[in-house]
Protein backbone atom coordinates (compact mmCIF):
# COMPACT_ATOMS: atom_id res chain seq x y z
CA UNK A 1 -13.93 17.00 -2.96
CA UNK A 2 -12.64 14.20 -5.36
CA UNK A 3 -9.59 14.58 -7.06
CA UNK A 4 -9.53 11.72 -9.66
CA UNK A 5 -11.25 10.98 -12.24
CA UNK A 6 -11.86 7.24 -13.68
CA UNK A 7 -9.47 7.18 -17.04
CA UNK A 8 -9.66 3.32 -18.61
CA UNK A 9 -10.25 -0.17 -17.53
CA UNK A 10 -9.05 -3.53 -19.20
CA UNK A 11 -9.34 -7.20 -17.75
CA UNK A 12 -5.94 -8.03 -16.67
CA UNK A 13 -5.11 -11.92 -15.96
CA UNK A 14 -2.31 -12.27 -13.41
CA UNK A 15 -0.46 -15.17 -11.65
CA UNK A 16 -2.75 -15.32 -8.91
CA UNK A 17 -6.02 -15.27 -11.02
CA UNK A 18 -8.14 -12.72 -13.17
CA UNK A 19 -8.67 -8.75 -12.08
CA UNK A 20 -9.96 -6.21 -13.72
CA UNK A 21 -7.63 -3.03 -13.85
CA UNK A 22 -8.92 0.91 -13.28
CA UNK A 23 -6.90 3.64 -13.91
CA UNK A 24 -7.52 7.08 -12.35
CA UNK A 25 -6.03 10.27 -12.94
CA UNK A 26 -5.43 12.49 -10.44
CA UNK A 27 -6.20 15.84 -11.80
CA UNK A 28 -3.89 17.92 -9.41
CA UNK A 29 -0.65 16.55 -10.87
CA UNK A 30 -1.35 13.91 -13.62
CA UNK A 31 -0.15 11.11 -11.70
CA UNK A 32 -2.00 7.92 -12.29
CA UNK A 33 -3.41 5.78 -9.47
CA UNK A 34 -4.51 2.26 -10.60
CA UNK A 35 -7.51 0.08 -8.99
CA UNK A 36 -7.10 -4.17 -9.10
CA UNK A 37 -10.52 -5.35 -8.61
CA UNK A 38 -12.13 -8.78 -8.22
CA UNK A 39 -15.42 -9.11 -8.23
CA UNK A 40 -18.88 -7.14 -8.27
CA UNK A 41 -17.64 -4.66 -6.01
CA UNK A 42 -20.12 -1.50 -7.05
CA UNK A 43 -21.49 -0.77 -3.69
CA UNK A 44 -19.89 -4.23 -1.97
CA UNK A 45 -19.77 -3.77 2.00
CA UNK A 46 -16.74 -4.71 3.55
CA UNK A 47 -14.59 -5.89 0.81
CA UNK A 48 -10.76 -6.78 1.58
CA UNK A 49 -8.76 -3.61 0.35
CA UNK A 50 -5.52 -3.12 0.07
CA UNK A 51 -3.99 -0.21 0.15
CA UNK A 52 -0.55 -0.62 -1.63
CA UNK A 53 2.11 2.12 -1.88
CA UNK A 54 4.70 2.26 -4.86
CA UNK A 55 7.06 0.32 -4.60
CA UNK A 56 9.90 -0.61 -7.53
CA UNK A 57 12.47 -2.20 -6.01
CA UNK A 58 10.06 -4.60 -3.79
CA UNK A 59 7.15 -4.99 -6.55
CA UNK A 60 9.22 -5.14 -9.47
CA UNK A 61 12.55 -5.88 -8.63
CA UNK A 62 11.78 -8.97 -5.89
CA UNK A 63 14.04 -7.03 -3.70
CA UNK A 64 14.61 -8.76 -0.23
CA UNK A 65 15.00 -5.17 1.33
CA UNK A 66 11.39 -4.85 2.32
CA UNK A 67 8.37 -6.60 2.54
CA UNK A 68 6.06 -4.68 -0.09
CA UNK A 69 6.27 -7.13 -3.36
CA UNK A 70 5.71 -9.78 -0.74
CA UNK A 71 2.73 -8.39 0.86
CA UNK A 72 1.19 -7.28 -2.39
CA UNK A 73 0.73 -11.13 -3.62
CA UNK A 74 -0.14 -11.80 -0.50
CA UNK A 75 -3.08 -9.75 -0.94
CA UNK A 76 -3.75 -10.56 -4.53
CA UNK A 77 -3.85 -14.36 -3.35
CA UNK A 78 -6.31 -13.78 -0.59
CA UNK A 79 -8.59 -11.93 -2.54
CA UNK A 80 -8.82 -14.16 -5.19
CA UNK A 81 -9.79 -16.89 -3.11
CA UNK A 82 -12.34 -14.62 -1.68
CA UNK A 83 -13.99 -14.05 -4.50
CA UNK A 84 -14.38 -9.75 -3.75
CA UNK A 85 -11.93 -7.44 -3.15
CA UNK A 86 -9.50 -4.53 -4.19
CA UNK A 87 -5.91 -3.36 -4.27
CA UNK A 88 -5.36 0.29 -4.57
CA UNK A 89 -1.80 0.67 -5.90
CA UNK A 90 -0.66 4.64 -5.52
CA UNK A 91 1.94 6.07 -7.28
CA UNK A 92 4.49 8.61 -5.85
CA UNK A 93 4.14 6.67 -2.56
CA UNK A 94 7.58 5.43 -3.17
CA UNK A 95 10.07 5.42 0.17
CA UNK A 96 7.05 6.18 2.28
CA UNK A 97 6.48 9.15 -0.04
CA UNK A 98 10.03 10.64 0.01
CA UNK A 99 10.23 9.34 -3.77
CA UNK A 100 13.13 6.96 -5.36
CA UNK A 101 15.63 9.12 -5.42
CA UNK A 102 15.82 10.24 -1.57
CA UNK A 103 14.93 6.36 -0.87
CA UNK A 104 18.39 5.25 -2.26
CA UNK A 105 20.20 7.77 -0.11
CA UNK A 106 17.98 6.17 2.77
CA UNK A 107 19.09 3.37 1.89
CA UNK A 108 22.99 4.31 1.29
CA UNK A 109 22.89 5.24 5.08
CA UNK A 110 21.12 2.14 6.13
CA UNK A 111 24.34 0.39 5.25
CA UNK A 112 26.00 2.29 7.72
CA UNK A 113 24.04 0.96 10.54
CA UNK A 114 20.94 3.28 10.76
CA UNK A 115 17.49 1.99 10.64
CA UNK A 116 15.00 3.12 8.41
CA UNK A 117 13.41 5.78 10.81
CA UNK A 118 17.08 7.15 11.40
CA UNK A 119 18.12 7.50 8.02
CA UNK A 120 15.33 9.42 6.47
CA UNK A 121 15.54 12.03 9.74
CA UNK A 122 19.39 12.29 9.33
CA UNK A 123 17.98 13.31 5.05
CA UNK A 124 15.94 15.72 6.47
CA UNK A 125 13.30 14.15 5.53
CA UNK A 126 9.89 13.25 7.38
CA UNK A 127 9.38 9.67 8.48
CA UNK A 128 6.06 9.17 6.63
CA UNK A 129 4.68 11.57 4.14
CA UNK A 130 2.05 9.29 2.40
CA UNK A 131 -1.70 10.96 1.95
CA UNK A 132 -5.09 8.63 1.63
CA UNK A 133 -6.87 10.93 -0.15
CA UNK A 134 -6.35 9.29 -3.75
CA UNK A 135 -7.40 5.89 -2.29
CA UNK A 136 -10.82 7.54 -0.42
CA UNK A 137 -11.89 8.78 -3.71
CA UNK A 138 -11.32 5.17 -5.40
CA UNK A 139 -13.30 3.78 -3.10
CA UNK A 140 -15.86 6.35 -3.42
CA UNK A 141 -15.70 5.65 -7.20
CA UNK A 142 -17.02 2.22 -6.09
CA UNK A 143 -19.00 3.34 -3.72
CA UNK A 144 -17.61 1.79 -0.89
CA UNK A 145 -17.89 3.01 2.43
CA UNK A 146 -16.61 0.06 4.62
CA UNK A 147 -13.93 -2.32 4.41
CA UNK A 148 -11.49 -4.90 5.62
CA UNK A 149 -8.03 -3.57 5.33
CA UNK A 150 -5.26 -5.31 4.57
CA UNK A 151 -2.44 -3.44 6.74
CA UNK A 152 0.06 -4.29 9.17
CA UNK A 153 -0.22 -0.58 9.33
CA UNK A 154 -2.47 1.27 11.89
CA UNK A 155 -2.28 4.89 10.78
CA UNK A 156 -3.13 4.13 7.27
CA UNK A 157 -6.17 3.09 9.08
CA UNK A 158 -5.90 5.73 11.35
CA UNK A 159 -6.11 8.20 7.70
CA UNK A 160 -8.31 6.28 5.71
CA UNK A 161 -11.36 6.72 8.67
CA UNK A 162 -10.31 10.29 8.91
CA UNK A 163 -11.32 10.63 5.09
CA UNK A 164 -14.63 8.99 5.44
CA UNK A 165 -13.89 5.45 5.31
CA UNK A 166 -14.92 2.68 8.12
CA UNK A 167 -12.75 0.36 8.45
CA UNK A 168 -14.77 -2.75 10.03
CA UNK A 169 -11.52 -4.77 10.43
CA UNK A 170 -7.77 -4.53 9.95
CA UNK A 171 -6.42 -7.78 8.29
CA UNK A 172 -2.48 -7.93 8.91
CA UNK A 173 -0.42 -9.29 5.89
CA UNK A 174 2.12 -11.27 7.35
CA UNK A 175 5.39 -12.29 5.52
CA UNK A 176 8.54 -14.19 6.22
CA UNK A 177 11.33 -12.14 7.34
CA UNK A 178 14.62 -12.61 5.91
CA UNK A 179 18.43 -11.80 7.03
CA UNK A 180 18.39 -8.76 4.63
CA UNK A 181 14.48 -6.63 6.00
CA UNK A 182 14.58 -8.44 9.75
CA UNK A 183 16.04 -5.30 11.04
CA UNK A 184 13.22 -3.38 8.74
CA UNK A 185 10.20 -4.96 9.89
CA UNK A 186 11.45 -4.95 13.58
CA UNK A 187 11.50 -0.79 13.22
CA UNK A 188 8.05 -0.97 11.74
CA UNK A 189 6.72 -2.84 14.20
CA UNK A 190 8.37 -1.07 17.60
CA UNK A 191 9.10 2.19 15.94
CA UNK A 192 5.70 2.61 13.87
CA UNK A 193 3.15 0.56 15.61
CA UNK A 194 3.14 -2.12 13.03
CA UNK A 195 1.24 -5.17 13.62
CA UNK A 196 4.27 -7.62 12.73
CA UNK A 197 4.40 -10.20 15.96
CA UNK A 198 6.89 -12.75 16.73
CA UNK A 199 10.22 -10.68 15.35
């Protein structure tokens, strides 16, 4: 059962070269999910997809924090010099779906000493509460089956196959770690099976 439906869609030039944008709206809640796409991607097989959560203070603050405004250029960049591919940007994903609010109190306790796993059990709050299904139907809307996903992140994978989608490869997005997410990425990658080598 879809839940979105396809809203509007503009050409949007960016930094990193020319997309077209596609907003969907989710008809559960009214929360809209947007689509980046490059390229003639109606029934492409095995595009590069990204599936990007929500993220303000990485995406639109350049916060050092995390990795997510890094890894979302990232992605832009390589699929622009592919010539074919798609980011799926999802809102309320924010904090690893916890939401902005509960992510600053995450982060409050952070400061303390507690890793990112620690602090959002010591909220109450679950580790990961993200859901695929907005991104399945996007794809379905391009009727896409397979792709290459851009993920350090094997259960998004893990989800996105459970909801229909093959995933033919898993493409990690790589970024440079700094003093202020080194601790971050290293609990991604032993605490959440990220695929971030070389911490």
């Amino acid at each position: 059962m879809q839940f979105l439906s396809h809203s509007s869609t503009a050409r949007l030039p960016t930094q990193f070269g020319e997309f077209d944008i596609h907003v969907f709206t989710d008809n559960r809640n009214g929360l809209e999910h947007v689509a980046l796409a490059c390229g003639n991607l109606q029934g492409a097989q095995s595009p590069l997809v990204r599936v990007h959560s929500e993220c303000l203070t990485g995406d639109v603050f350049g916060s050092t924090r995390c990795d997510c405004g890094e890894q979302l250029h990232h992605a832009q960049r390589l699929i622009q010099q592919t010539g074919l591919g798609l980011i799926l940007y999802l809102k309320n994903h924010e904090g690893r779906g916890i939401g902005l609010n509960n992510k600053m109190r995450a982060y409050a306790l952070q400061d303390t000493g507690m890793d990112t796993v620690e602090a959002n059990l010591a909220l109450g709050l679950p580790v990961d509460a993200r859901t695929y299904e907005a991104a399945a139907d996007m794809l379905h809307y391009f009727e896409i089956n397979t792709i290459q996903l851009l993920s350090n992140n094997q259960e998004k994978r893990t989800a996105l196959q459970s909801l229909g989608i093959s995933v033919d490869q898993q493409v990690p997005l790589l970024t440079t770690p700094t003093i202020e997410n080194l601790k971050y990425l290293q609990t991604k990658s032993v605490k959440l099976g990220h695929l971030i080598p070389d911490l």
